[in-house]
Protein backbone atom coordinates (compact mmCIF):
# COMPACT_ATOMS: atom_id res chain seq x y z
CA UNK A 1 62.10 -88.72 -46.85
CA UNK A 2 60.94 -85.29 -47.62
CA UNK A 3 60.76 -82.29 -45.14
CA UNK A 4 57.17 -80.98 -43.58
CA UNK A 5 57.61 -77.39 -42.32
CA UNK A 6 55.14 -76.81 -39.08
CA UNK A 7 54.10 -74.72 -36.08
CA UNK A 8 54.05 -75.32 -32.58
CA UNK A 9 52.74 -73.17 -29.61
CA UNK A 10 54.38 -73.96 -26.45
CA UNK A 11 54.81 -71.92 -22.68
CA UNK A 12 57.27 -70.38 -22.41
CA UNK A 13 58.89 -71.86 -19.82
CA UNK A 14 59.13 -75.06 -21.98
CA UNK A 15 60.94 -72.78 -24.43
CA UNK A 16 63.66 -72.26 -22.44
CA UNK A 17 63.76 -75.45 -21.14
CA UNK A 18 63.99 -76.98 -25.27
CA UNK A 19 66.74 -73.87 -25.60
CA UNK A 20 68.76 -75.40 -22.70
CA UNK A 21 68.73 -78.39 -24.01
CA UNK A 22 70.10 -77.23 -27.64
CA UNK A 23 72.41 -75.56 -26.08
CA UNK A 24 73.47 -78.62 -24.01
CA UNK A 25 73.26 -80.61 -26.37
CA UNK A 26 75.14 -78.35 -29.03
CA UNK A 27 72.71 -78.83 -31.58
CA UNK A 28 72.63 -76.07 -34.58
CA UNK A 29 69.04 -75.35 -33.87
CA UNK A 30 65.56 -76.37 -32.59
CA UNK A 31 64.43 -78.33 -35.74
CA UNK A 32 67.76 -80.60 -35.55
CA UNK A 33 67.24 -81.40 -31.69
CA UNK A 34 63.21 -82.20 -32.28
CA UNK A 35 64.63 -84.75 -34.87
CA UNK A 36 66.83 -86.48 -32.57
CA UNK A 37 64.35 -87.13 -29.97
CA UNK A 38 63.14 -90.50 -30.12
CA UNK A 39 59.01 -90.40 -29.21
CA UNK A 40 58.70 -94.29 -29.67
């Protein structure tokens, strides 16, 4: 499975809130975490 690179525009409060939750989390970045969450 090949990588798509893409842009988002969020608030900011749900910025921080996807931060915390890296850093809660302790994954290496943003793009890991939105990987991990399962949508289905």
């Amino acid at each position: 499975m090949g990588v798509v690179r893409f842009s988002i525009s969020i608030e900011d409060e749900l910025l921080r809130e996807l931060d915390q939750y890296v850093d809660e989390n302790k994954f290496t970045n943003r793009s890991q975490t939105v990987r991990q969450i399962n949508f289905f």
